[in-house]
Protein backbone atom coordinates (compact mmCIF):
# COMPACT_ATOMS: atom_id res chain seq x y z
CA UNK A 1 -65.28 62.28 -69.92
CA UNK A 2 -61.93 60.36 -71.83
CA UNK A 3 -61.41 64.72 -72.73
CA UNK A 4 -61.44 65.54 -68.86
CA UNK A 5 -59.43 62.82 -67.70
CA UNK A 6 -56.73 63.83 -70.54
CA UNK A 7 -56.57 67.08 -69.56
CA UNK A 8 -56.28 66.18 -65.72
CA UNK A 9 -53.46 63.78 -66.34
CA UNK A 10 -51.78 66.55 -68.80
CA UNK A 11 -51.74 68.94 -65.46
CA UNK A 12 -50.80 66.30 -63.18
CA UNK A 13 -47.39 65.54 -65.78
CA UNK A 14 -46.90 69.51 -65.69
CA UNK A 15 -46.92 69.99 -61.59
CA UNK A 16 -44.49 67.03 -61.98
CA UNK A 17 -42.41 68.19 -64.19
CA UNK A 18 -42.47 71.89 -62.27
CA UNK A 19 -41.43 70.15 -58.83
CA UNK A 20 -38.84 68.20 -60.28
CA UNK A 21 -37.62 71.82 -62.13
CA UNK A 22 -37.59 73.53 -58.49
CA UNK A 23 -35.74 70.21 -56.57
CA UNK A 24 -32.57 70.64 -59.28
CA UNK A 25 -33.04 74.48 -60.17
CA UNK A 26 -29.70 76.59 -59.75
CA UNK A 27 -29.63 80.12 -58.38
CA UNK A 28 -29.03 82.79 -61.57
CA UNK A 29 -26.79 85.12 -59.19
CA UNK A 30 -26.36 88.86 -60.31
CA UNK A 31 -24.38 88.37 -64.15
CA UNK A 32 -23.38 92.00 -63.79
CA UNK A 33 -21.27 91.64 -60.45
CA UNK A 34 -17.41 92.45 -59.93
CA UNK A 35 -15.25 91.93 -57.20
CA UNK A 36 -14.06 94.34 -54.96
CA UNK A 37 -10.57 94.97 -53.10
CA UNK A 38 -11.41 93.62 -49.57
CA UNK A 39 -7.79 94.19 -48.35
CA UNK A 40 -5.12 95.92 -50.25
CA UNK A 41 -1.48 93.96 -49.72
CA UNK A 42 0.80 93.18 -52.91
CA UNK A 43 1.58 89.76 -51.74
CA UNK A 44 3.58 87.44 -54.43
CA UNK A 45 1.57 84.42 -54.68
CA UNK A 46 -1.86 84.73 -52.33
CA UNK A 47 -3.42 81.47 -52.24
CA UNK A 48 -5.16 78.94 -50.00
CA UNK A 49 -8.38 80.96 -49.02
CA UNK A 50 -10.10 78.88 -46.48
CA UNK A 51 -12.81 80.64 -44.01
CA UNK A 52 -12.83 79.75 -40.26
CA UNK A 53 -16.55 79.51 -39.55
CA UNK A 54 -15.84 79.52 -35.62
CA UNK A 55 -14.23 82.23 -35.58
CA UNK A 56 -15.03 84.17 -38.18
CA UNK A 57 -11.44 85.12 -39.94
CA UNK A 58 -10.01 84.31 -42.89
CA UNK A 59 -6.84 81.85 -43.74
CA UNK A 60 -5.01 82.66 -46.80
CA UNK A 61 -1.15 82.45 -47.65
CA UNK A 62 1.50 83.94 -49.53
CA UNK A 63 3.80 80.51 -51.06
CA UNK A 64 6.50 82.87 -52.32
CA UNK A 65 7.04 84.97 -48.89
CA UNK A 66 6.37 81.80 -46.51
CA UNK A 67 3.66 83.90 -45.09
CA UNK A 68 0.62 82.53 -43.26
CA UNK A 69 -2.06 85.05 -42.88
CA UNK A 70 -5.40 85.44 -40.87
CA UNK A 71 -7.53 88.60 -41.79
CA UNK A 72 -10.31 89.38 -40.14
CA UNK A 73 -12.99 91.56 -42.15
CA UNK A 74 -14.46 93.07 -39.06
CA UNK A 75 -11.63 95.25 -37.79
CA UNK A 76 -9.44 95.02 -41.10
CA UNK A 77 -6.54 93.34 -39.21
CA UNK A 78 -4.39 91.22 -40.69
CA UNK A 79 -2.11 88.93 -38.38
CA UNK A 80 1.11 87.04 -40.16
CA UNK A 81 3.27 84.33 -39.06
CA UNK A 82 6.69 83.38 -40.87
CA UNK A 83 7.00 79.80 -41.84
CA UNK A 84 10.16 77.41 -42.03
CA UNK A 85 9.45 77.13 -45.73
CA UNK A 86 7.35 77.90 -48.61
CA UNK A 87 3.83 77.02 -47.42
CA UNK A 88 0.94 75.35 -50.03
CA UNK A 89 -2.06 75.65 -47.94
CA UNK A 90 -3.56 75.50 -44.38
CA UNK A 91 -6.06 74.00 -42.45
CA UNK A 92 -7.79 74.66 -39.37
CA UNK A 93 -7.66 72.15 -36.05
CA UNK A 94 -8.96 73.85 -33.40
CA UNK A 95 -9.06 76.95 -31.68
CA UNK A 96 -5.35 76.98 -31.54
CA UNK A 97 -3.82 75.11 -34.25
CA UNK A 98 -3.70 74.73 -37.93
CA UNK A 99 -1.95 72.10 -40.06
CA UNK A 100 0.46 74.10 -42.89
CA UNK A 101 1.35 71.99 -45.95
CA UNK A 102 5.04 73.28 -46.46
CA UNK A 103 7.82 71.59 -48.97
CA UNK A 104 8.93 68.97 -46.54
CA UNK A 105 5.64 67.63 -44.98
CA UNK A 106 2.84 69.13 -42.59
CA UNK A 107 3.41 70.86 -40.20
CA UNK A 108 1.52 71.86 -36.87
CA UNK A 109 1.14 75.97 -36.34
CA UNK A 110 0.20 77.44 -33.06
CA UNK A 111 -1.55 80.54 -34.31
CA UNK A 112 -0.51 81.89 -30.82
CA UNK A 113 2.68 81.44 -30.32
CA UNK A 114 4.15 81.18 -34.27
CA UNK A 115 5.58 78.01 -33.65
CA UNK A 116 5.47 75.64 -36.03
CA UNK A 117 6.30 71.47 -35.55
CA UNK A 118 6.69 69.12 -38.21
CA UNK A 119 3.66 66.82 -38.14
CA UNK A 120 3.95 64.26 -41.15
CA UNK A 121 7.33 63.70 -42.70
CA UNK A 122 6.96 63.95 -46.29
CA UNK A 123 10.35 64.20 -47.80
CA UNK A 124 10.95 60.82 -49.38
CA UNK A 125 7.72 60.92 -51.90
CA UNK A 126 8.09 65.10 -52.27
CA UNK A 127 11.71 64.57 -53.31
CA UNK A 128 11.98 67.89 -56.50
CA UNK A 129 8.41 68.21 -55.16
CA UNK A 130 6.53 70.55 -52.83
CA UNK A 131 3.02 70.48 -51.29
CA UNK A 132 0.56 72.88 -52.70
CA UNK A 133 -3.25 73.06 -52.35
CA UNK A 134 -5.54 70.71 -50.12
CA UNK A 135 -8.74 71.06 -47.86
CA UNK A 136 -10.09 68.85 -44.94
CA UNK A 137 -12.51 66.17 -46.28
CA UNK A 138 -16.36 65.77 -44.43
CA UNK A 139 -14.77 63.21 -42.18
CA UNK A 140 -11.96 64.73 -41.41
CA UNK A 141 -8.86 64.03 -43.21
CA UNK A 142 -6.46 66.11 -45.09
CA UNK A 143 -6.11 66.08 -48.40
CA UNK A 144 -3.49 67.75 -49.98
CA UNK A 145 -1.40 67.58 -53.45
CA UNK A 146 2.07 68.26 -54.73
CA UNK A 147 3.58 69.99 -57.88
CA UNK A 148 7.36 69.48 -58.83
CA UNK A 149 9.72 72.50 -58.61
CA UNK A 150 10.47 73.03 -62.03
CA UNK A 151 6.10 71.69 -63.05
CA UNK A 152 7.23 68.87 -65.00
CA UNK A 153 4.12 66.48 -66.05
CA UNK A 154 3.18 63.53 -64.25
CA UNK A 155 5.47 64.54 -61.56
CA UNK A 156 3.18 65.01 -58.29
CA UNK A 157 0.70 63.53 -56.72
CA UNK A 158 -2.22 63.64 -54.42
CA UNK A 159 -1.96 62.55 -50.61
CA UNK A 160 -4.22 62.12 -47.73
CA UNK A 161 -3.54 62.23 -44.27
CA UNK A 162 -5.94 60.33 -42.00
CA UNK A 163 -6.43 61.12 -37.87
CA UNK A 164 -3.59 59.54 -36.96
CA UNK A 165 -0.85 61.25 -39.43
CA UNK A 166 -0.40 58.29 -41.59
CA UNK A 167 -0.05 59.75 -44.89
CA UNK A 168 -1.47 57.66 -48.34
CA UNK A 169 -0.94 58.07 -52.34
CA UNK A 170 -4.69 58.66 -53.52
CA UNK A 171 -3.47 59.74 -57.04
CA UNK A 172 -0.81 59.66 -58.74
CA UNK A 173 1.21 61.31 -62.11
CA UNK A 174 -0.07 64.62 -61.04
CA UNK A 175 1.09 67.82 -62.10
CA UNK A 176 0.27 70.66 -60.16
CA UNK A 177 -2.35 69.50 -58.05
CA UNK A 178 -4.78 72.03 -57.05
CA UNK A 179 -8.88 72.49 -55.92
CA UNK A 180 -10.69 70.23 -54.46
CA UNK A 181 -14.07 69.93 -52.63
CA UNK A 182 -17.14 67.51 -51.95
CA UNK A 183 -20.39 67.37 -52.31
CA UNK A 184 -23.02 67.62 -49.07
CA UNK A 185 -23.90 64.19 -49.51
CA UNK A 186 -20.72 63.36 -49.17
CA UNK A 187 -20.69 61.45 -52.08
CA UNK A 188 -18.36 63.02 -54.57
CA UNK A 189 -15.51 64.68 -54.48
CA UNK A 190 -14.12 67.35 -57.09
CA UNK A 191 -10.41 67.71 -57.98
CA UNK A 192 -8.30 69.81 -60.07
CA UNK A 193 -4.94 69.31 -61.63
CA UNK A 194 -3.96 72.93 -63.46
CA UNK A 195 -2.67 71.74 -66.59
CA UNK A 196 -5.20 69.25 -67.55
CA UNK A 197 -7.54 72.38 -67.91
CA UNK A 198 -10.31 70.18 -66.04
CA UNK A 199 -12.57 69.80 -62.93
CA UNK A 200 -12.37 65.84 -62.57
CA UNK A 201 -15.46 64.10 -60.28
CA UNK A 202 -14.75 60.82 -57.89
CA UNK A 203 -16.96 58.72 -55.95
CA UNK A 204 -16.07 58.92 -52.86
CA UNK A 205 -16.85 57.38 -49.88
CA UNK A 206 -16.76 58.62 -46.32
CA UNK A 207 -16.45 56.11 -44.21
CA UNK A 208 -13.44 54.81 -46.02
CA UNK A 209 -12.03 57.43 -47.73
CA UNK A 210 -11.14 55.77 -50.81
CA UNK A 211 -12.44 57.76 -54.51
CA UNK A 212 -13.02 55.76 -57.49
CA UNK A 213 -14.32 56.00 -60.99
CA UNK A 214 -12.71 58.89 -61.69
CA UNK A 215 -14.13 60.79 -64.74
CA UNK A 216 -14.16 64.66 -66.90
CA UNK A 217 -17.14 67.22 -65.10
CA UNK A 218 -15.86 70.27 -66.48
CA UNK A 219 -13.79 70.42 -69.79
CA UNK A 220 -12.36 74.18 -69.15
CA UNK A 221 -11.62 76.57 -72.49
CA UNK A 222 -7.89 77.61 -72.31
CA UNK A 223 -8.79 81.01 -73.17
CA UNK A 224 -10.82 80.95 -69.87
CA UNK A 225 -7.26 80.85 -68.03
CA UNK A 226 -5.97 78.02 -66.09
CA UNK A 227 -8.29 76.63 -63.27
CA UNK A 228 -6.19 76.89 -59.53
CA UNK A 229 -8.33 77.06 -56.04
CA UNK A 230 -11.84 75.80 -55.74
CA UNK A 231 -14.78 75.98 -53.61
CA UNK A 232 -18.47 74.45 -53.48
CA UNK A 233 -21.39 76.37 -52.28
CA UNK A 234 -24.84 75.38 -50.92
CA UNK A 235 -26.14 74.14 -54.42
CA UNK A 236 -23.16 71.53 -55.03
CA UNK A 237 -21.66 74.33 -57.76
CA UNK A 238 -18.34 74.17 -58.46
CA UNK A 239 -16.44 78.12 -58.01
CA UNK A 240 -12.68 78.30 -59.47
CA UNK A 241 -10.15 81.13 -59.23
CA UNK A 242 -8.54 81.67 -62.53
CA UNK A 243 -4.87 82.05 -63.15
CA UNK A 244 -4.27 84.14 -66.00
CA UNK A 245 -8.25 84.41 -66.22
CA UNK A 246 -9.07 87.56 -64.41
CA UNK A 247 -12.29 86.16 -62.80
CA UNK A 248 -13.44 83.66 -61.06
CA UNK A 249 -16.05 81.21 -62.70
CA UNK A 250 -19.19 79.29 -61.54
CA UNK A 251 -19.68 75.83 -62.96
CA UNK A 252 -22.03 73.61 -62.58
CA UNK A 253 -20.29 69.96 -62.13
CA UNK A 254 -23.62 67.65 -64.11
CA UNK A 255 -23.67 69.35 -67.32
CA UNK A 256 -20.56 70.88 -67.41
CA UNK A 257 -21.10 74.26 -68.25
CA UNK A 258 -20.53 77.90 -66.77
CA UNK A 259 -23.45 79.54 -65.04
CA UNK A 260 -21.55 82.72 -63.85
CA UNK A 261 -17.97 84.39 -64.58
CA UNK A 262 -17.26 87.15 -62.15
CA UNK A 263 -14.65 89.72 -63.06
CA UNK A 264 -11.87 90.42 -60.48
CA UNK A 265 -9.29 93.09 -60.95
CA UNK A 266 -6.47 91.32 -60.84
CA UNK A 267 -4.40 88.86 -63.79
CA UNK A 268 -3.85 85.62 -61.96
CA UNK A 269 -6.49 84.87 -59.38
CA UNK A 270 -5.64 82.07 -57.98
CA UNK A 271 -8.52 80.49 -54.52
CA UNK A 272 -11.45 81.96 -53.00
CA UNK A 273 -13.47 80.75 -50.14
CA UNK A 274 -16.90 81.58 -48.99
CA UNK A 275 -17.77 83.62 -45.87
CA UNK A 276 -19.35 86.28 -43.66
CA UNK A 277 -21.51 85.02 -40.38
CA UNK A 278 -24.36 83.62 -43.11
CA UNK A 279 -21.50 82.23 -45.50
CA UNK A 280 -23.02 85.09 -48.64
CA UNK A 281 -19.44 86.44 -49.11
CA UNK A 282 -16.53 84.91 -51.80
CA UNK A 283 -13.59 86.02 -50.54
CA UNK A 284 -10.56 85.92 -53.42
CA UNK A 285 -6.95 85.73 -53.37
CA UNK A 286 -4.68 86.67 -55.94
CA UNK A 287 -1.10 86.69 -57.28
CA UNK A 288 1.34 88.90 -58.83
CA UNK A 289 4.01 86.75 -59.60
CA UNK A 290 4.49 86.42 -63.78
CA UNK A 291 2.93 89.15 -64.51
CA UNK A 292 4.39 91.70 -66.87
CA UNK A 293 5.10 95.34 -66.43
CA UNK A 294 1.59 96.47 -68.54
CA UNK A 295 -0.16 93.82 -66.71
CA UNK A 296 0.84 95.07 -63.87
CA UNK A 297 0.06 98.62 -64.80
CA UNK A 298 -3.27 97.69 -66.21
CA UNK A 299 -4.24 95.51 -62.70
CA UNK A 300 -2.53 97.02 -59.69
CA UNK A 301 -3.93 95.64 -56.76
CA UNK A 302 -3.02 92.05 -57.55
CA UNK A 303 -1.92 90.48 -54.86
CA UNK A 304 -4.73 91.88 -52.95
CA UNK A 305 -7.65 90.28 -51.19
CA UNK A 306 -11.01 90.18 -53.32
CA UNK A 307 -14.50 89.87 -52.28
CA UNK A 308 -17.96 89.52 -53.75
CA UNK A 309 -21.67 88.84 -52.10
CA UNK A 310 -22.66 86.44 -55.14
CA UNK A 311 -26.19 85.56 -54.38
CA UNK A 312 -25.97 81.74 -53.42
CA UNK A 313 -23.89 81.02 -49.59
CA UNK A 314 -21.36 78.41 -49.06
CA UNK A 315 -20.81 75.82 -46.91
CA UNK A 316 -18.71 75.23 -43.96
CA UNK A 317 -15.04 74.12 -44.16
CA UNK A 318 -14.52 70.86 -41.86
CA UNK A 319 -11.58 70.77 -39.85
CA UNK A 320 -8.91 68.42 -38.88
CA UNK A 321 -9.97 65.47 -37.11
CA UNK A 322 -6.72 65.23 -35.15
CA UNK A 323 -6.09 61.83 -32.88
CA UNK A 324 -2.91 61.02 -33.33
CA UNK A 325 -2.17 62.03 -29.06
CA UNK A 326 -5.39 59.62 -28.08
């Protein structure tokens, strides 16, 4: 009898143990994938990817050529507008609108008409400074960083910009300030600053805003390359575009460590974003400023667009929450 109730209470511990293995398990995508050219353009510095889920097209810039660009993979079209200025990243608003992080402030785009309106007035904290990369957080504001002209330390900072356009210092004695995403509980957010050659984890809360107890989630090897854009897919797993990396690498944020590194043809790859009607497709931007003449001749299509189906879907980018006319 004591044998049979050991043996039940051993298999009870194992079905545990097995459901609590499924609840945290993380997708083992395809090891032997590469990314493909999606769309061929030799752009200087392609960055920002962000996918609008509404209508189904692709945001991405080009900093150096004050480019914004929407590409659409269906018909292979790629629509450009010319910006006042050198242009870190973009958001959607609506249907109509985007907000464009340029080296002043952010702006308001009409994707229609070209036309672009200063929005937020930036100039007195991005004095030697510029905005670079940022994304809309699950309630609605943006966030979006700096990185001094000539990338001196300590220099930059991080900003967000609530519904109303009042802009706030959320970190500061940044240096280039890149990636960053949140969890779908909306309870932690991700951040990168380049140099630092780490993905850093806040608590964050919604309602408020405010991050705290910043700490180290991903110590990144320097031979790895220098981590630049970031996105999050369905599992909470952390994807980074490489600069001087040639791939772009899956990590997972609790322990740490890489799951997946997917080769791209191209030297400094520098955002992706996921997309596609079912979210299945990383799309990847690259660079091909600072790269050498072999470099060059060894990779290229940088510059180009990139694009992968890893195995694992994203999640939707949230949009502006824009009240600052109500």
């Amino acid at each position: 009898m004591l044998q049979r109730v050991i043996c039940i209470s051993a298999i009870a511990i194992l079905i545990s143990c097995n459901s609590k293995e499924k609840k945290t398990k993380v997708v083992e995508t395809n090891k032997s994938l590469e990314a493909e050219i999606e769309y061929k353009i030799a752009s200087d510095l392609g960055e920002g990817a962000l996918w609008n889920y509404k209508t189904q097209e692709l945001y991405w810039i080009d900093i150096e050529k004050k480019l914004l660009n929407i590409y659409n993979p269906e018909t292979k079209e790629n629509k450009t507008i010319n910006m006042p200025s050198r242009i870190g990243t973009v958001v959607p608003v609506n249907s109509e609108e985007v907000l464009s992080a340029l080296e002043d402030g952010v702006y308001k785009t009409n994707l229609k008409t070209g036309v672009s309106e200063l929005f937020v007035d930036m100039s007195e904290p991005l004095k030697e400074c510029r905005l670079n990369d940022g994304k809309v957080d699950p309630n609605g504001r943006f966030w979006v960083g700096s990185m001094h002209w000539d990338q001196k330390k300590g220099h930059a900072k991080l900003f967000s910009i609530n519904e109303k356009g009042a802009f706030s210092t959320k970190i500061d004695s940044v240096t280039i300030s890149n990636g960053i995403v949140w969890t779908s509980d909306k309870s932690t957010m991700y951040y990168i600053d380049t140099p630092t050659s780490q993905i850093k984890a806040f608590d964050y809360n919604d309602e408020t805003g405010e991050i705290s107890n910043g700490r180290v989630a991903v110590e990144i090897e320097k031979s790895l390359g220098h981590p630049d854009g970031m996105a999050i897919d369905e599992e909470d797993m952390l994807w980074v575009g490489m600069w001087n990396g040639n791939a772009v690498i899956r990590f997972n944020p609790k322990t740490g460590k890489i799951i997946q590194k997917i080769p791209v043809p191209a030297h400094n790859v520098t955002s992706c974003a996921f997309g596609g009607e079912d979210l299945g497709v990383l799309y990847i931007t690259s660079a091909r400023i600072d790269m050498t003449e072999d470099e060059l001749k060894k990779y290229p299509n940088s510059g180009s667009i990139f694009k992968v189906v890893p195995g694992v879907k994203g999640v939707k980018s949230a949009f502006y929450k824009d009240q600052s006319k109500k």
